[in-house]
Protein backbone atom coordinates (compact mmCIF):
# COMPACT_ATOMS: atom_id res chain seq x y z
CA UNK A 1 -19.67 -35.74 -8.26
CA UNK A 2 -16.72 -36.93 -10.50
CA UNK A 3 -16.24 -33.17 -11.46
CA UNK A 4 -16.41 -31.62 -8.23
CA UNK A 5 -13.55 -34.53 -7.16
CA UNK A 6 -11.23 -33.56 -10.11
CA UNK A 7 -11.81 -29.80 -9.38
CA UNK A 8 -10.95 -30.65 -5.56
CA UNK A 9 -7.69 -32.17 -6.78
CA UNK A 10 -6.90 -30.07 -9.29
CA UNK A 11 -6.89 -27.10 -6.31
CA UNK A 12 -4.96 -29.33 -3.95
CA UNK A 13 -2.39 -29.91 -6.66
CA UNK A 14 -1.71 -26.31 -7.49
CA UNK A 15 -1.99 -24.98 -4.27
CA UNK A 16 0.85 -27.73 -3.22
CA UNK A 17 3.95 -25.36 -4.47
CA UNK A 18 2.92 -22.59 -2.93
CA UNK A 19 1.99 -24.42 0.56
CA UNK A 20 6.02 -26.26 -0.20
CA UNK A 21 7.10 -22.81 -0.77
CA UNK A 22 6.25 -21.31 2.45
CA UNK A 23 7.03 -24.58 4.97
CA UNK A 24 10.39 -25.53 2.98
CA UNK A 25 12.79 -25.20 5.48
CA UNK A 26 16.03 -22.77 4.09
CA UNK A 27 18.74 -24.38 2.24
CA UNK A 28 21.67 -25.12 4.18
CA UNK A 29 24.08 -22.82 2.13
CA UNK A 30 21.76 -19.83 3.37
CA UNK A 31 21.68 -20.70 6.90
CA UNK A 32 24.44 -18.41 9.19
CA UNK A 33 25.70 -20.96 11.53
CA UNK A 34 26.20 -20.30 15.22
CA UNK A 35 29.84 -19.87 16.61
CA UNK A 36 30.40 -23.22 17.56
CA UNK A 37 34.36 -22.85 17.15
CA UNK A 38 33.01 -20.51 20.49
CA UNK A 39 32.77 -23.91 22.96
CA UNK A 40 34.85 -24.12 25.56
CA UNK A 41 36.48 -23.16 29.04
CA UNK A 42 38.22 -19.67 28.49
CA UNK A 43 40.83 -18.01 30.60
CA UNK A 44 42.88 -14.88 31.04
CA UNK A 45 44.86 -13.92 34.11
CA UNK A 46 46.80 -10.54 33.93
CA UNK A 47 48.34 -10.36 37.18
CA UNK A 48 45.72 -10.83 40.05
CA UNK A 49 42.98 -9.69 37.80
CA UNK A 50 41.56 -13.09 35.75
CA UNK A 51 38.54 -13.65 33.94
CA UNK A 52 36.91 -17.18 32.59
CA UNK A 53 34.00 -17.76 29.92
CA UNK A 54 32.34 -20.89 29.64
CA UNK A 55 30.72 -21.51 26.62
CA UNK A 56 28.50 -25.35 25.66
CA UNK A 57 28.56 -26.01 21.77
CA UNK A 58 25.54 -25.24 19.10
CA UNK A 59 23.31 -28.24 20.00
CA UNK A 60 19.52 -27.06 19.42
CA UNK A 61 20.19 -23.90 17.88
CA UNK A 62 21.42 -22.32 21.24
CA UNK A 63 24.76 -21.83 22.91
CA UNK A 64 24.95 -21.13 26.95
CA UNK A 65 27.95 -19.19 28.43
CA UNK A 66 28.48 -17.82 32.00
CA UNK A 67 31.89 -15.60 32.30
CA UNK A 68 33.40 -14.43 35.47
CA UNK A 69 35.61 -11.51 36.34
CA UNK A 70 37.56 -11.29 39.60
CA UNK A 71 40.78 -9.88 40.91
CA UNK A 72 43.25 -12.01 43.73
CA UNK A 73 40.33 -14.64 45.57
CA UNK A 74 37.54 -11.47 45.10
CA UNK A 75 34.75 -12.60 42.40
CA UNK A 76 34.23 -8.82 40.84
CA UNK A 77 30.95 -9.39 38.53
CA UNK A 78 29.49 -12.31 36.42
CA UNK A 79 27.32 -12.71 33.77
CA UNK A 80 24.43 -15.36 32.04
CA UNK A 81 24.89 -15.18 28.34
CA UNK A 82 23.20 -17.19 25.59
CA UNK A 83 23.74 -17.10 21.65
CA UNK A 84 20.70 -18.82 19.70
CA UNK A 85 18.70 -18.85 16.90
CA UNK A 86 15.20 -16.97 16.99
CA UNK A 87 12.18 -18.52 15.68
CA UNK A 88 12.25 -15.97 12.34
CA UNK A 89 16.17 -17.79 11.46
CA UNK A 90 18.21 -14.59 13.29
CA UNK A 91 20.52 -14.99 15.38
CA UNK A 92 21.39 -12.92 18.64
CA UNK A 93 23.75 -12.50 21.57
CA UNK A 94 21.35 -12.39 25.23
CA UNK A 95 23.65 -10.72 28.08
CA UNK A 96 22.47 -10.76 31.70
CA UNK A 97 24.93 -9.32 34.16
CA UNK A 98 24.46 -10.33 37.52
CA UNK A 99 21.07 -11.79 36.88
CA UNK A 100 19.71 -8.66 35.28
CA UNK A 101 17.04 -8.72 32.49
CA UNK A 102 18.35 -10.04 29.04
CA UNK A 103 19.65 -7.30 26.80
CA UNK A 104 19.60 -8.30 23.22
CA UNK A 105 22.24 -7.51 20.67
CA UNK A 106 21.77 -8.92 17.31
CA UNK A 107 24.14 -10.64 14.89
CA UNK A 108 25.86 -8.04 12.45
CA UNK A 109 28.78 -9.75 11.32
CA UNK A 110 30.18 -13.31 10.97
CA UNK A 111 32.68 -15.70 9.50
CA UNK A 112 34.01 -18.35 9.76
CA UNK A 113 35.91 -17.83 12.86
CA UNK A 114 34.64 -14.01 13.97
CA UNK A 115 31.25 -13.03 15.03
CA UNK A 116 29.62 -9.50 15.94
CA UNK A 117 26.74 -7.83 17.76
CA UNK A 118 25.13 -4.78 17.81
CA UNK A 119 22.25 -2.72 19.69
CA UNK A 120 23.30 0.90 19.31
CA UNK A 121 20.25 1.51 21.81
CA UNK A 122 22.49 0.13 24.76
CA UNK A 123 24.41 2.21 27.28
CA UNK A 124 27.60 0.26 27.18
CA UNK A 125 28.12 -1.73 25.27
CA UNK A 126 26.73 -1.65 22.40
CA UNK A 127 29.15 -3.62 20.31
CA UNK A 128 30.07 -7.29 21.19
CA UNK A 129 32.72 -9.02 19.56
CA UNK A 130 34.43 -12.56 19.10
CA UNK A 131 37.11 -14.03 17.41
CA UNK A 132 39.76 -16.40 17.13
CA UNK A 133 43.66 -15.78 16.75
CA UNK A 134 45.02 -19.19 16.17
CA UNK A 135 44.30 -20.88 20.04
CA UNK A 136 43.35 -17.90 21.58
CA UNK A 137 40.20 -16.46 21.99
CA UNK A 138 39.38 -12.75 21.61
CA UNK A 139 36.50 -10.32 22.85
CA UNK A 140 35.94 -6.98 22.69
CA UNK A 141 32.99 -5.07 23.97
CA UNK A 142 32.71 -1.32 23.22
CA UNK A 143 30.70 1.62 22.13
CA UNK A 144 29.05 1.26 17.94
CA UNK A 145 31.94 3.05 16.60
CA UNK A 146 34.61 1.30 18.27
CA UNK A 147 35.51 3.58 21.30
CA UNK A 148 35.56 2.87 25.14
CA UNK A 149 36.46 -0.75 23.64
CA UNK A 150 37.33 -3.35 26.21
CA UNK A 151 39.40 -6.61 25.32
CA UNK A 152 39.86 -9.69 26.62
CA UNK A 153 42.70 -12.21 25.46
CA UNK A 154 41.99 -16.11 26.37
CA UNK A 155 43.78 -18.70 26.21
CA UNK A 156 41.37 -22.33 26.37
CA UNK A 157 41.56 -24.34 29.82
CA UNK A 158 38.97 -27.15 28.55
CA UNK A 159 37.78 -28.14 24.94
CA UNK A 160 34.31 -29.58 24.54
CA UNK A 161 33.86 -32.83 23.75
CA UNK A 162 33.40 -33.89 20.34
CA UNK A 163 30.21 -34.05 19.09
């Protein structure tokens, strides 16, 4: 009986690393943040034609926006958007204009104050970009190599609180 308990522990013990091993959550050096420097009310007005993004900050490995286009008092087309972290660590960018189905593009490229998508599979766009120029907010949609781009300069209305 002794022997059998000893074997029993002996297994738990060496089978404990490799159990650790696979349920150790990632360090935090190797863990791509999400674009919190993203949060925030975002405008642009050229003329009559405006746009706004909304965006909340990281909490819960997701980020909400809803952006609006419009030109004079006319609301021209809107859009559900979400930024999160999947289940396998990855992030991607969900777009859902005018309530369609999600369209995914994941993350290609970040720093610490840019981030990209991609899904070359998509009509238009296919590329998604953000980034910030001192106060302002950029974004840029276009096609994978950079063509048909589209870009939006905002200036923030509203920070989020501090968290």
């Amino acid at each position: 009986m002794r022997l059998a308990q000893l074997t029993f522990a002996a297994a738990l013990l060496l089978a404990a690393p490799a159990v650790a091993e696979q349920t150790a959550p990632t360090s935090a050096q190797n863990v791509v943040p999400l674009p919190d420097w993203l949060a925030g009310i975002w405008m642009m007005e050229d003329g009559s034609s405006w746009s706004e993004e909304l965006w909340s900050g990281a909490r819960g490995d997701m980020m909400l926006g809803v952006a609006k286009t419009g030109f004079g008092p006319k609301l021209e087309s809107w859009e559900m958007t979400k930024i999160l972290r999947k289940p396998d660590g990855k992030i991607s960018f969900f777009a859902q204009p005018k309530g369609a189905a999600a369209t995914e593009f994941p993350l290609t490229v970040t720093s610490e104050q840019s981030v990209e998508f991609a899904n070359p599979a998509h009509d238009y766009p296919q590329r998604i970009r953000y980034w910030r120029q001192g106060q302002l907010l950029m974004a840029e949609i276009s096609k994978i190599d950079g063509s048909k781009a589209m870009r939006w300069n905002y200036r923030p209305v509203m920070s989020p609180p501090d968290r």
